[in-house]
C-alpha atoms as a PDB file:
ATOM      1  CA  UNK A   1      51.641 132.103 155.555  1.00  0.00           C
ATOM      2  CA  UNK A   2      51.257 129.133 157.715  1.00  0.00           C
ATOM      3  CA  UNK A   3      47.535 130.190 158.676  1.00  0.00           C
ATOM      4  CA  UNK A   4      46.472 130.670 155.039  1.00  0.00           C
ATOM      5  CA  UNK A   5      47.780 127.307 154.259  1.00  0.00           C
ATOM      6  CA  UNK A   6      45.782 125.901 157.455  1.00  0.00           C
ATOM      7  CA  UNK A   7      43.104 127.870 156.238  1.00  0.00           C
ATOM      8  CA  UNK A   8      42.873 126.570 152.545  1.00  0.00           C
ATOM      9  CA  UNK A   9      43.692 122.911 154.077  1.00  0.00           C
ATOM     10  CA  UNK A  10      40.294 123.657 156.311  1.00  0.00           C
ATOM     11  CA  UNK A  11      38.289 124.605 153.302  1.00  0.00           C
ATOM     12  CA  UNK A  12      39.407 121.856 150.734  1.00  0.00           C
ATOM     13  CA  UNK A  13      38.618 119.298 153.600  1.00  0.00           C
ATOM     14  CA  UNK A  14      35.088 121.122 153.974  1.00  0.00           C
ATOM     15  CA  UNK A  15      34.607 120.963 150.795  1.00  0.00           C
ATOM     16  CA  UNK A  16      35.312 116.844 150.174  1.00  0.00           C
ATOM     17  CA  UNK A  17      33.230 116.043 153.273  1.00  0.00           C
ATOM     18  CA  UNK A  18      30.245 117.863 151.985  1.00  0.00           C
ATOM     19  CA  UNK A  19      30.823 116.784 148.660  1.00  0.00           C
ATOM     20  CA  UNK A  20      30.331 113.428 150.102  1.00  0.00           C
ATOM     21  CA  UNK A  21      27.491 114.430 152.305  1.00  0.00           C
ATOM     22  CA  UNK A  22      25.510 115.696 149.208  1.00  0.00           C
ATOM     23  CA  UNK A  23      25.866 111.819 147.874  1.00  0.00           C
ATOM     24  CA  UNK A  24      24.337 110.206 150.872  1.00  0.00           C
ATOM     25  CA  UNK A  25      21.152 112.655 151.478  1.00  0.00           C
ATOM     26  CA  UNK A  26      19.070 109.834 149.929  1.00  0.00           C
ATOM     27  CA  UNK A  27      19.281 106.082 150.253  1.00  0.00           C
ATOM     28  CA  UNK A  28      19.114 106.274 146.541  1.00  0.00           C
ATOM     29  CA  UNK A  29      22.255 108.625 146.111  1.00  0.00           C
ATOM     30  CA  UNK A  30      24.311 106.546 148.398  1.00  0.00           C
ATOM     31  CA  UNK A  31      23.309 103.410 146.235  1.00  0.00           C
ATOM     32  CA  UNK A  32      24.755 105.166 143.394  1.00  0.00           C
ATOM     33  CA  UNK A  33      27.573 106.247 144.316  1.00  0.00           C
ATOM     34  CA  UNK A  34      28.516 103.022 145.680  1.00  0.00           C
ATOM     35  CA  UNK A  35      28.522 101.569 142.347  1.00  0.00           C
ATOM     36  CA  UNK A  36      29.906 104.690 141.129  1.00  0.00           C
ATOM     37  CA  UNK A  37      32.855 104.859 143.446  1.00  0.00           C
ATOM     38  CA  UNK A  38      33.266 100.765 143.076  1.00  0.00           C
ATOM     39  CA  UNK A  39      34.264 101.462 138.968  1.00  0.00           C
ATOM     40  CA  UNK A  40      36.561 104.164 139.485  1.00  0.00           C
ATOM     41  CA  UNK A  41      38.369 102.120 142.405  1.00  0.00           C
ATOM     42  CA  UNK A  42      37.651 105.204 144.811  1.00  0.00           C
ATOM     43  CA  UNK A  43      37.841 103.058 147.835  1.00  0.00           C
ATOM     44  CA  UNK A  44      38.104 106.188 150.461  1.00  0.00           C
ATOM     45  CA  UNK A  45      34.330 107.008 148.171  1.00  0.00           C
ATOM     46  CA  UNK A  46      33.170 102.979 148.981  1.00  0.00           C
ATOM     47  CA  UNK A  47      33.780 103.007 152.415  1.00  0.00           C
ATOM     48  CA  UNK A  48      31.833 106.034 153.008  1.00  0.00           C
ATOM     49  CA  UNK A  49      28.729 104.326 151.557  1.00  0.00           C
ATOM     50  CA  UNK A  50      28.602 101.931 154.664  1.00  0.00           C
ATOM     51  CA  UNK A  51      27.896 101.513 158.067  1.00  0.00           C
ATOM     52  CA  UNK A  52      30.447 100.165 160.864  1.00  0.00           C
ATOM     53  CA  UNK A  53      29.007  96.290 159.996  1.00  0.00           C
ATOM     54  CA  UNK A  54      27.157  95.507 156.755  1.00  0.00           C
ATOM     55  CA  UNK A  55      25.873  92.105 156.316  1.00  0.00           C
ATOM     56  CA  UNK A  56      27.073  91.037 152.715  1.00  0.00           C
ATOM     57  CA  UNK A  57      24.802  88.741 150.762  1.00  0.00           C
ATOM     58  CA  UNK A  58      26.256  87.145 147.562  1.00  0.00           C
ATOM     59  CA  UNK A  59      24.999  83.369 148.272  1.00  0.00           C
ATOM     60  CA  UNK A  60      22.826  83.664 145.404  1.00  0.00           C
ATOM     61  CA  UNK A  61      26.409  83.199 143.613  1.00  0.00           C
ATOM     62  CA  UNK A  62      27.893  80.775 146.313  1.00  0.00           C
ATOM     63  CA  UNK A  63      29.377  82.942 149.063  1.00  0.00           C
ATOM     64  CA  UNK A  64      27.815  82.932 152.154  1.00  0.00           C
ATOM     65  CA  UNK A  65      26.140  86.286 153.705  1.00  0.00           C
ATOM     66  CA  UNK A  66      28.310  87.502 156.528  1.00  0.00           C
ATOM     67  CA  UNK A  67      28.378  90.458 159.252  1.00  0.00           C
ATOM     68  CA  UNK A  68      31.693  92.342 157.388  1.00  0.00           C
ATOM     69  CA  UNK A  69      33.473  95.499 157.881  1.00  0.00           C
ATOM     70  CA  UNK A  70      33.834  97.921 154.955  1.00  0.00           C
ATOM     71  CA  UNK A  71      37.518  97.650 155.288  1.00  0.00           C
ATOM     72  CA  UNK A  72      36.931  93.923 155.080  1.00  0.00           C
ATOM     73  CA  UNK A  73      34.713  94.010 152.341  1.00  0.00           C
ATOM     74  CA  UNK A  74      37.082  96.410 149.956  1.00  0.00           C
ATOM     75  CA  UNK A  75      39.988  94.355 150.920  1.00  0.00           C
ATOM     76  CA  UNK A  76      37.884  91.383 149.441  1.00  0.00           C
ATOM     77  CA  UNK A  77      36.863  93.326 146.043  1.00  0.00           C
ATOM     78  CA  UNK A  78      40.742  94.691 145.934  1.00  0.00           C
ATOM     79  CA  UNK A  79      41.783  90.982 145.125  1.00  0.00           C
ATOM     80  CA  UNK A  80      40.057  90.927 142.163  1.00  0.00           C
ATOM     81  CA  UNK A  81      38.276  94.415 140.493  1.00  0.00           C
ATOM     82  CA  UNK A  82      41.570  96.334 140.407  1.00  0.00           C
ATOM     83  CA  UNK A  83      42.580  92.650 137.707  1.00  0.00           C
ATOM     84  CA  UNK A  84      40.158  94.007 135.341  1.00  0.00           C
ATOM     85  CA  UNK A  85      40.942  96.662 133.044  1.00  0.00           C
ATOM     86  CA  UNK A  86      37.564  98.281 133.879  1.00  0.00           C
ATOM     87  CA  UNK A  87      34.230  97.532 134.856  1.00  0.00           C
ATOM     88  CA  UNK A  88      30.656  98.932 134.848  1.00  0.00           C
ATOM     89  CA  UNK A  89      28.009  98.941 136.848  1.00  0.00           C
ATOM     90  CA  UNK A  90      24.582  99.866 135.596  1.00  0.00           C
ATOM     91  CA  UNK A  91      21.556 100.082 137.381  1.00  0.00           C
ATOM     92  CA  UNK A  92      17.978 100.894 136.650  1.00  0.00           C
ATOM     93  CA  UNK A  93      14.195 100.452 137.806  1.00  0.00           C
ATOM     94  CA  UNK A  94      15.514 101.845 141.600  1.00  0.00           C
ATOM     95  CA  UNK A  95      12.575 101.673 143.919  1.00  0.00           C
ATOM     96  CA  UNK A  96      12.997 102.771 147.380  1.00  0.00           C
ATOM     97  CA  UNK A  97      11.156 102.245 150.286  1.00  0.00           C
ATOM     98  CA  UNK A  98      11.830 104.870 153.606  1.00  0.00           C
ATOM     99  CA  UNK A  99      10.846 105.484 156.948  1.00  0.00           C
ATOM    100  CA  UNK A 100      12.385 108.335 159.220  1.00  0.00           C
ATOM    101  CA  UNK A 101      15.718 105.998 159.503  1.00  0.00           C
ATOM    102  CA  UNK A 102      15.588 103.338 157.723  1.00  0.00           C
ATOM    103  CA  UNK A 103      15.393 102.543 153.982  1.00  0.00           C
ATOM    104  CA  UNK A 104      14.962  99.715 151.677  1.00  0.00           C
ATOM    105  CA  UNK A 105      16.129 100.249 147.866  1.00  0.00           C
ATOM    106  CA  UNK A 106      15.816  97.576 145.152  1.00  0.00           C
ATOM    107  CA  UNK A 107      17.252  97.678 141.497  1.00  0.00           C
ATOM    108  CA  UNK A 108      18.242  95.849 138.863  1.00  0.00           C
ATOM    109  CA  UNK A 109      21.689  95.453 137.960  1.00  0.00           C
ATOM    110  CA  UNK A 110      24.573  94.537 135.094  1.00  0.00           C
ATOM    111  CA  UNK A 111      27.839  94.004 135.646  1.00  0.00           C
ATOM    112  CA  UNK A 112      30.126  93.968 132.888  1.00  0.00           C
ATOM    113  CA  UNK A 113      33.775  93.262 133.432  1.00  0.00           C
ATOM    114  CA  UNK A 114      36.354  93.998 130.653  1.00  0.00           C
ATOM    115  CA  UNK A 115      39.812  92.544 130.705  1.00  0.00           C
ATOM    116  CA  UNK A 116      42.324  93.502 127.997  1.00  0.00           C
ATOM    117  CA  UNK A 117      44.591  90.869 125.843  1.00  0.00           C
ATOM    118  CA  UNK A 118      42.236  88.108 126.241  1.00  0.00           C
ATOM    119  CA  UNK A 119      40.573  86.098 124.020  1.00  0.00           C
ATOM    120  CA  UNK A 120      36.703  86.228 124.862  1.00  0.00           C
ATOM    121  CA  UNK A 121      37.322  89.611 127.143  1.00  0.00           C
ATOM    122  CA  UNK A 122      34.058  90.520 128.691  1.00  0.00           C
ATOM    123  CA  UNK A 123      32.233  88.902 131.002  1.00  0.00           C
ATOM    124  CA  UNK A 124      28.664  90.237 132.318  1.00  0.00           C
ATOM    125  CA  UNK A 125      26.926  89.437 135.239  1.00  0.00           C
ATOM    126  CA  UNK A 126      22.925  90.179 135.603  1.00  0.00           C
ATOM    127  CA  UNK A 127      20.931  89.929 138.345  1.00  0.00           C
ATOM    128  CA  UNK A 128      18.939  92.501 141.042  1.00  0.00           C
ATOM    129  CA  UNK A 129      20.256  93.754 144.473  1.00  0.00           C
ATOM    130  CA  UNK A 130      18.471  94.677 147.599  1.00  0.00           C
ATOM    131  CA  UNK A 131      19.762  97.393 150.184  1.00  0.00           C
ATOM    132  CA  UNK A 132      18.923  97.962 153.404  1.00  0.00           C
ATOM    133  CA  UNK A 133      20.112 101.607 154.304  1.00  0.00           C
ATOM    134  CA  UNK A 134      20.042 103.431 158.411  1.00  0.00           C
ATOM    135  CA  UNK A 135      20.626 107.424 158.771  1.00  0.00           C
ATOM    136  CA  UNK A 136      23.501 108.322 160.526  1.00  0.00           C
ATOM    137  CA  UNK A 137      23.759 111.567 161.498  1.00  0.00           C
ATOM    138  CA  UNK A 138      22.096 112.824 158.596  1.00  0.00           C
ATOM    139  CA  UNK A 139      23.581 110.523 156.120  1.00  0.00           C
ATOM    140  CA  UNK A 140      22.322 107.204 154.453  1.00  0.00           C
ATOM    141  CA  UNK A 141      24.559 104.036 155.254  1.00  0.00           C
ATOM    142  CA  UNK A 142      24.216 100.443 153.823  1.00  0.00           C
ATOM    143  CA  UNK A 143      24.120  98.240 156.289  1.00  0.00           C
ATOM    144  CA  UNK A 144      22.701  95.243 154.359  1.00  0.00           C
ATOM    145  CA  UNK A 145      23.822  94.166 150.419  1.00  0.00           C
ATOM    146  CA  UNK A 146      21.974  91.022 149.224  1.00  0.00           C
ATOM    147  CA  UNK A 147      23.200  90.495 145.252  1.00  0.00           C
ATOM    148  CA  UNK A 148      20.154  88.004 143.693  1.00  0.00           C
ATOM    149  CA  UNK A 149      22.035  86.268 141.060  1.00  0.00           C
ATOM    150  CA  UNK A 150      20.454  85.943 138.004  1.00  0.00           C
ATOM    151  CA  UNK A 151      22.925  84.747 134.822  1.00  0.00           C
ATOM    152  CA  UNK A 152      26.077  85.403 133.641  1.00  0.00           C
ATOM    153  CA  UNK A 153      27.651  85.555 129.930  1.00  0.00           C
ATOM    154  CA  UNK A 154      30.647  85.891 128.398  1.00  0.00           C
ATOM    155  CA  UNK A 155      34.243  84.910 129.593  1.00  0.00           C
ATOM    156  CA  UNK A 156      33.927  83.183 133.421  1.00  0.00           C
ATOM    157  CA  UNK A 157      37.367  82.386 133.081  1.00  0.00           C
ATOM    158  CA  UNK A 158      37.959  86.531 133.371  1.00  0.00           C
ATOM    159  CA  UNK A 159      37.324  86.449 137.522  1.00  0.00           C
ATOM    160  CA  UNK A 160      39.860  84.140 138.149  1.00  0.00           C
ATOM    161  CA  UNK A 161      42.194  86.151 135.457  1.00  0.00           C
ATOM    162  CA  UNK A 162      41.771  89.045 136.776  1.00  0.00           C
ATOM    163  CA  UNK A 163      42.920  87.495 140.600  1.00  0.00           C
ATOM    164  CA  UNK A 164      45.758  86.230 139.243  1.00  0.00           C
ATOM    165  CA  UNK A 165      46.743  89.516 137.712  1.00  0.00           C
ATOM    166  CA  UNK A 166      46.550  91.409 141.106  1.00  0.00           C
ATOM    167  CA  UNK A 167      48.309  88.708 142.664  1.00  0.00           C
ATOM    168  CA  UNK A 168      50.954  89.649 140.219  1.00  0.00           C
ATOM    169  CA  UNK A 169      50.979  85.751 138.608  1.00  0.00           C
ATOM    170  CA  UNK A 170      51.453  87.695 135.373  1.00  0.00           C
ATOM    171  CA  UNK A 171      53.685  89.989 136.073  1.00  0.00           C
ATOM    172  CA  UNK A 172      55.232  89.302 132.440  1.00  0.00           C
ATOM    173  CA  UNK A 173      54.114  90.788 128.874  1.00  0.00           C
ATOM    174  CA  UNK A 174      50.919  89.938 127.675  1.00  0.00           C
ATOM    175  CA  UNK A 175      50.099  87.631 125.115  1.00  0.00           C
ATOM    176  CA  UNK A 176      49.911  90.739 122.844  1.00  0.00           C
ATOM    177  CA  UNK A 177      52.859  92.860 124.190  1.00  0.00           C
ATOM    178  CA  UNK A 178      54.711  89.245 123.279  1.00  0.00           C
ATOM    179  CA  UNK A 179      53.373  89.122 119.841  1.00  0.00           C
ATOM    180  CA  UNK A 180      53.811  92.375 118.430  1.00  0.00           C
ATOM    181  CA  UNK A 181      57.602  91.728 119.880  1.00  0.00           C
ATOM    182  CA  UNK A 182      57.908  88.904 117.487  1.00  0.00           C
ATOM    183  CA  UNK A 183      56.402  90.775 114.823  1.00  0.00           C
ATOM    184  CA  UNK A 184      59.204  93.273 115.371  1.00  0.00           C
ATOM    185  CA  UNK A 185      61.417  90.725 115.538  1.00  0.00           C
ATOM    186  CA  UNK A 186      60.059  89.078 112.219  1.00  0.00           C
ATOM    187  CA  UNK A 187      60.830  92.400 110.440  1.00  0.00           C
ATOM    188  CA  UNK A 188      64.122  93.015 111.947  1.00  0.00           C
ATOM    189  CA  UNK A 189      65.408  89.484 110.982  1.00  0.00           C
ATOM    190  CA  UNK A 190      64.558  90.509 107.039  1.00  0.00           C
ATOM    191  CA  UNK A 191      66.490  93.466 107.552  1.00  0.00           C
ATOM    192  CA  UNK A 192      69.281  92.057 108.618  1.00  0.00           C
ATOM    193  CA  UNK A 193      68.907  88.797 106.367  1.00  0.00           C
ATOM    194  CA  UNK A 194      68.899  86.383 109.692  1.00  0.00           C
ATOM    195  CA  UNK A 195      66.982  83.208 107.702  1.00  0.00           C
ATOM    196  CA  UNK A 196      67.568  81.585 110.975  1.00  0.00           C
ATOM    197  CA  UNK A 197      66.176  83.902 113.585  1.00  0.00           C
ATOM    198  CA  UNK A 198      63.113  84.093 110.654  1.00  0.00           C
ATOM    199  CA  UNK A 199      62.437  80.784 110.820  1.00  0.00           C
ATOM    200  CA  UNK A 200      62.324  80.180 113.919  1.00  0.00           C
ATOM    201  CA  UNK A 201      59.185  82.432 114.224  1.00  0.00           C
ATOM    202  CA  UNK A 202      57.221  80.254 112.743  1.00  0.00           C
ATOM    203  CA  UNK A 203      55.665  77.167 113.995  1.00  0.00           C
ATOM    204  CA  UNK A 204      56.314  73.398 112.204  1.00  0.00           C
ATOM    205  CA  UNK A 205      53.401  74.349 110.224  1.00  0.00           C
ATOM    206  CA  UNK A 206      53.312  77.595 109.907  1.00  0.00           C
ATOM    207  CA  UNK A 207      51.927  79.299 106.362  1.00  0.00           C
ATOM    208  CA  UNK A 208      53.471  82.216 104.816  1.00  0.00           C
ATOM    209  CA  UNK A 209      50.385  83.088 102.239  1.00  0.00           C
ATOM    210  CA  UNK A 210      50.586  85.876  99.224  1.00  0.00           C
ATOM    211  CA  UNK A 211      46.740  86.298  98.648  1.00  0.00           C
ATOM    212  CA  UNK A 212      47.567  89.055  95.361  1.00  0.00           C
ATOM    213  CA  UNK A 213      50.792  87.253  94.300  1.00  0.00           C
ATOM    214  CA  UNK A 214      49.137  87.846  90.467  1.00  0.00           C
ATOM    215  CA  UNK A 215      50.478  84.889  89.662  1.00  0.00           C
ATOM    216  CA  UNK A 216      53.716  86.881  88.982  1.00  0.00           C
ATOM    217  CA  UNK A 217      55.253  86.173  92.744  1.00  0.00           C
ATOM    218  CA  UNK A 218      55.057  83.286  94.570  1.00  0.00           C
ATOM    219  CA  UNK A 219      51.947  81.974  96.290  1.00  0.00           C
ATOM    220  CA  UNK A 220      53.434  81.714  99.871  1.00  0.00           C
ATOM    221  CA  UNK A 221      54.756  78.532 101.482  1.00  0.00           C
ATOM    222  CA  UNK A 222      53.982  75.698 103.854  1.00  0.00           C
ATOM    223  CA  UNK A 223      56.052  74.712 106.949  1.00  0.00           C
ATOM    224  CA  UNK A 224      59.312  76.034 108.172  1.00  0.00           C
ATOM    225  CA  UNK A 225      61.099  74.637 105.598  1.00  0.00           C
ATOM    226  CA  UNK A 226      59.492  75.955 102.467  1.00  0.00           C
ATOM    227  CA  UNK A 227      59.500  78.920 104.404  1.00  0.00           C
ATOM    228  CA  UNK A 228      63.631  79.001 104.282  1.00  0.00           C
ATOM    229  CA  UNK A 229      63.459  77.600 100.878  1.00  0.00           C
ATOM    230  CA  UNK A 230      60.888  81.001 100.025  1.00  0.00           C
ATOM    231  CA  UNK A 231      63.189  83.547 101.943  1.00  0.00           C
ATOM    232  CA  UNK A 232      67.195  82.282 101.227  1.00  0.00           C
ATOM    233  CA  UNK A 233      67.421  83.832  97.538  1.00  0.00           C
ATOM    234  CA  UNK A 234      65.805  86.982  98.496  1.00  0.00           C
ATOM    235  CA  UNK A 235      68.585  87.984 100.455  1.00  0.00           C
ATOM    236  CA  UNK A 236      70.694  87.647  97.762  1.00  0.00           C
ATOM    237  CA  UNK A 237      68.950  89.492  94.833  1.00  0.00           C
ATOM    238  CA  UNK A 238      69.398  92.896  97.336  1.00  0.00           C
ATOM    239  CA  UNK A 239      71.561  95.635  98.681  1.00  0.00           C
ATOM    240  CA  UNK A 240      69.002  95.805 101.707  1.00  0.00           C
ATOM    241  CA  UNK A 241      65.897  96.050 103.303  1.00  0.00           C
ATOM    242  CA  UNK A 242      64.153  98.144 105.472  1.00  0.00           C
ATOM    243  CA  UNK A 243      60.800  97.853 107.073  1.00  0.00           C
ATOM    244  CA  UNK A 244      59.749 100.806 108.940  1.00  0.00           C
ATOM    245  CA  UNK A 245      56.890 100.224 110.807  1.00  0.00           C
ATOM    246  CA  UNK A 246      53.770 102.422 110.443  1.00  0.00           C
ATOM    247  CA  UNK A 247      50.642 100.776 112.636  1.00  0.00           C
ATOM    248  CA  UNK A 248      50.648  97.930 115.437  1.00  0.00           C
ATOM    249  CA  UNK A 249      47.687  96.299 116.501  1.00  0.00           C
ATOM    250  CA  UNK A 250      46.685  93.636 118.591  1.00  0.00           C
ATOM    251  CA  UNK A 251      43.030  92.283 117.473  1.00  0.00           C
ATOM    252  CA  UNK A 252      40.152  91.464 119.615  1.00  0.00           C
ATOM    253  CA  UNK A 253      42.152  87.992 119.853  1.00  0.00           C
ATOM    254  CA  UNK A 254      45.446  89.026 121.117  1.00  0.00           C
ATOM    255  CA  UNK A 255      46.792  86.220 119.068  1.00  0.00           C
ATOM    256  CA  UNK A 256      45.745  87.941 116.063  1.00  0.00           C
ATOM    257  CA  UNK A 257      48.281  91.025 115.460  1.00  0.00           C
ATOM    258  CA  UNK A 258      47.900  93.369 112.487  1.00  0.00           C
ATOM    259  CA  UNK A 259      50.715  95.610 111.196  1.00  0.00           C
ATOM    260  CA  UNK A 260      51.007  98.083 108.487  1.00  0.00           C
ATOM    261  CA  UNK A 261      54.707  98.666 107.408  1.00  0.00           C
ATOM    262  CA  UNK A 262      56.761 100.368 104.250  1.00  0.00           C
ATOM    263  CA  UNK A 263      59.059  98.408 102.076  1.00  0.00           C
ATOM    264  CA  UNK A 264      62.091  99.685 101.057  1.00  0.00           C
ATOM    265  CA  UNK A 265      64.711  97.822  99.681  1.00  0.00           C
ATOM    266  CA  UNK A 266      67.876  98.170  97.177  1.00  0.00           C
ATOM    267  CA  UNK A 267      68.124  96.582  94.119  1.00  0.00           C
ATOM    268  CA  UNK A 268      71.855  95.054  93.053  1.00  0.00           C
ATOM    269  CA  UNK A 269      73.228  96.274  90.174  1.00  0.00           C
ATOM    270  CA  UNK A 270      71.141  99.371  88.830  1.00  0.00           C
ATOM    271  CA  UNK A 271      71.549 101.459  92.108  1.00  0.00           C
ATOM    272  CA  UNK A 272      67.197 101.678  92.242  1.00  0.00           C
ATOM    273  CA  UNK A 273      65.045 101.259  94.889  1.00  0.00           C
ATOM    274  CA  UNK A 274      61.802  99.151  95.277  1.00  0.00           C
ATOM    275  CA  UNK A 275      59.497 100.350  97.558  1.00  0.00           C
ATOM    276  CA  UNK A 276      56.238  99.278  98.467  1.00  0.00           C
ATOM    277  CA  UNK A 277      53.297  99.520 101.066  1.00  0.00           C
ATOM    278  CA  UNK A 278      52.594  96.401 102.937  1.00  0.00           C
ATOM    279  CA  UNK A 279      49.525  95.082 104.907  1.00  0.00           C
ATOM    280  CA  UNK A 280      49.861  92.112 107.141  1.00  0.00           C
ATOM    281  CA  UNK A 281      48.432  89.570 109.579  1.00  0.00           C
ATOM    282  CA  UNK A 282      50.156  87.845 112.127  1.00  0.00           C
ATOM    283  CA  UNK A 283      48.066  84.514 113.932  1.00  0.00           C
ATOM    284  CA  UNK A 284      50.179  83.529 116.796  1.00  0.00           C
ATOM    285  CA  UNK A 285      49.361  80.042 118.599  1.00  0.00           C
ATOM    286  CA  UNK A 286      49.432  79.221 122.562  1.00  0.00           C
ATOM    287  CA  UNK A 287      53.870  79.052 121.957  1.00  0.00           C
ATOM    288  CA  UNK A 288      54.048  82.451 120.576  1.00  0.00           C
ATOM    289  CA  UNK A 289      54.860  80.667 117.267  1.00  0.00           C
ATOM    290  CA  UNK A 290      53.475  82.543 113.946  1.00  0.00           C
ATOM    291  CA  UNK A 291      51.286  80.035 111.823  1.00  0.00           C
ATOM    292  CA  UNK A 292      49.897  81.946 109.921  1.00  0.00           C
ATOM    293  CA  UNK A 293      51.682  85.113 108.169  1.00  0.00           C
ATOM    294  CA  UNK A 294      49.065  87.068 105.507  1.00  0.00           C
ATOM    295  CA  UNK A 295      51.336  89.536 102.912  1.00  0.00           C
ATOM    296  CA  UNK A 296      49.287  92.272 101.303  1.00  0.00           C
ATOM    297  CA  UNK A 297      51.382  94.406  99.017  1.00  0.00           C
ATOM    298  CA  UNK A 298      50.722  95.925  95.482  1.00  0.00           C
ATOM    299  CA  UNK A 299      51.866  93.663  92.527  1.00  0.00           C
ATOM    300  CA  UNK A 300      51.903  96.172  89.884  1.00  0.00           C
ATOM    301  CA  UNK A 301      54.003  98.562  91.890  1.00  0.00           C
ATOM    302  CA  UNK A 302      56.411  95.225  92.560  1.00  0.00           C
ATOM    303  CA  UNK A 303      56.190  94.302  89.084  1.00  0.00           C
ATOM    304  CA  UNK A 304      57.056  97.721  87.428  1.00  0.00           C
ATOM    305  CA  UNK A 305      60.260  97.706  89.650  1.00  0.00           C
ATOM    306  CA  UNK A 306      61.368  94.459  88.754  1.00  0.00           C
ATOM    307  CA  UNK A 307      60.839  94.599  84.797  1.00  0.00           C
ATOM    308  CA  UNK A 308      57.743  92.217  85.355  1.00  0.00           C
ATOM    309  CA  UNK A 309      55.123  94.467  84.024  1.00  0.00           C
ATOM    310  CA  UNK A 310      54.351  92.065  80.800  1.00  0.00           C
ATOM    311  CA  UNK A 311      53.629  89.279  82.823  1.00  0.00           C
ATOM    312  CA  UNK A 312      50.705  91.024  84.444  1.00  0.00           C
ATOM    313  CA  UNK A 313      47.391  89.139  82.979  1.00  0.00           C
END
């Protein structure tokens, strides 16, 4: 038993090594699978793309060439790639030049760098790269990466983002885990009729708006206190409330939070039951405070169950 499991151990290790032979038969392979490995964060996969000592080259963007290990230089890229929540790397126009054991390749490059739960969450870098490959034992090695910096767009604030977030500086929620909490919390405080905890959701100014109030309900309100004034008789007209969340959404701007939710709720008195389907935006500022709250619902099915239907227009 033990020699079949040496055995198998043999031929899965055979298998990997020429697996990563195959990728660095050309200097063009090895290129590509340098970027390849760099986006899936296959560091073993990186460090096989490059000699003992590669001479870096990214002073085109402010850091100065130097003679570098590969250990050094995924250490270096560890600090901040791993921050994003992906990245690619595309590459075209590839033109290599080769001798018996050496190898030039040039191409154009874009890197785009995504970063979840931030506002502005992409930021692309363009420019062209030059390699300078050697054969090793039958395999092509980089020994020379020169980035040529050309512009960037999008987010720049993302790099330094992303560092922090390896670094563990935000090793909290994010801003959207944090907002969809308070929606939760926004709904649960209806439920169980906390005008306190409800108010305190909202910012000083904070808007509570009824865009299809039909003229029937009321338009919304204005500041925290209109907002108590809107809410304290509700509680009382009911023999509770639920609000059973169906969707949760965080928008491109994790400030932004969009939820789709059921109303149910007990009317005093008659023993019936009002139920609706609801539609809502959250906007959340920098404090996590709601100002502005958007209430979609259907005023003819809210009408018909509160003996409102003849004041439709």
């Amino acid at each position: 038993m033990k020699t079949l499991f040496a055995t198998l151990l043999i031929l899965a290790f055979s298998s990997l090594k020429a697996q990563h032979m195959e990728y660095h038969k050309t200097p063009k392979s090895t290129v590509i699978e340098l970027f390849k490995a760099t986006d899936q964060k296959d560091w073993k996969a990186v460090e096989n793309c490059f000699a003992n000592t590669v001479l870096l080259d990214y002073s085109s963007m402010g850091n100065p060439a130097s003679n570098l290990s590969p250990k050094q230089i995924i250490d270096a890229w560890k600090t901040i790639l791993p921050g994003f929540t992906n990245t690619h790397h595309q590459i075209g126009n590839i033109q290599v030049t080769e001798t018996k054991n050496r190898a030039h390749v040039f191409t154009y490059g874009t890197a785009t760098h995504y970063l979840e739960d931030e506002k502005g969450n992409v930021w692309t870098v363009v420019g062209t790269y030059d390699f300078n490959l050697k054969k090793e034992g039958g395999q092509w090695k980089i020994d020379e990466m020169e980035f040529n910096f050309k512009y960037q767009d999008g987010n720049t604030s993302l790099p330094q983002k992303a560092i922090d977030k390896v670094a563990g500086k935000q090793s909290g929620p994010t801003i959207a885990e944090q907002n969809k909490k308070a929606v939760r919390t926004f709904l649960k405080a209806l439920e169980t009729e906390n005008i306190d905890e409800l108010v305190a959701l909202f910012a000083e100014n904070g808007k509570h708006i009824n865009p299809y109030h039909s003229d029937i309900f009321p338009k919304g309100a204005n500041g925290r206190e209109e907002i108590r004034a809107y809410w304290t008789p509700v509680f009382s007209n009911f023999d509770g409330m639920e609000f059973p969340i169906e969707e949760i959404h965080a928008m491109e701007d994790p400030h932004t939070i969009y939820v789709k939710f059921q109303g149910n709720i007990k009317l005093k008195g008659n023993g019936g039951h009002y139920k609706n389907d609801y539609y809502a935006t959250f906007q959340f500022n920098e404090e996590g405070k709601i100002v502005e709250y958007v209430e979609i619902f259907n005023p003819i099915t809210a009408a018909k169950s509160f003996g409102l239907i003849d004041k439709i227009k």
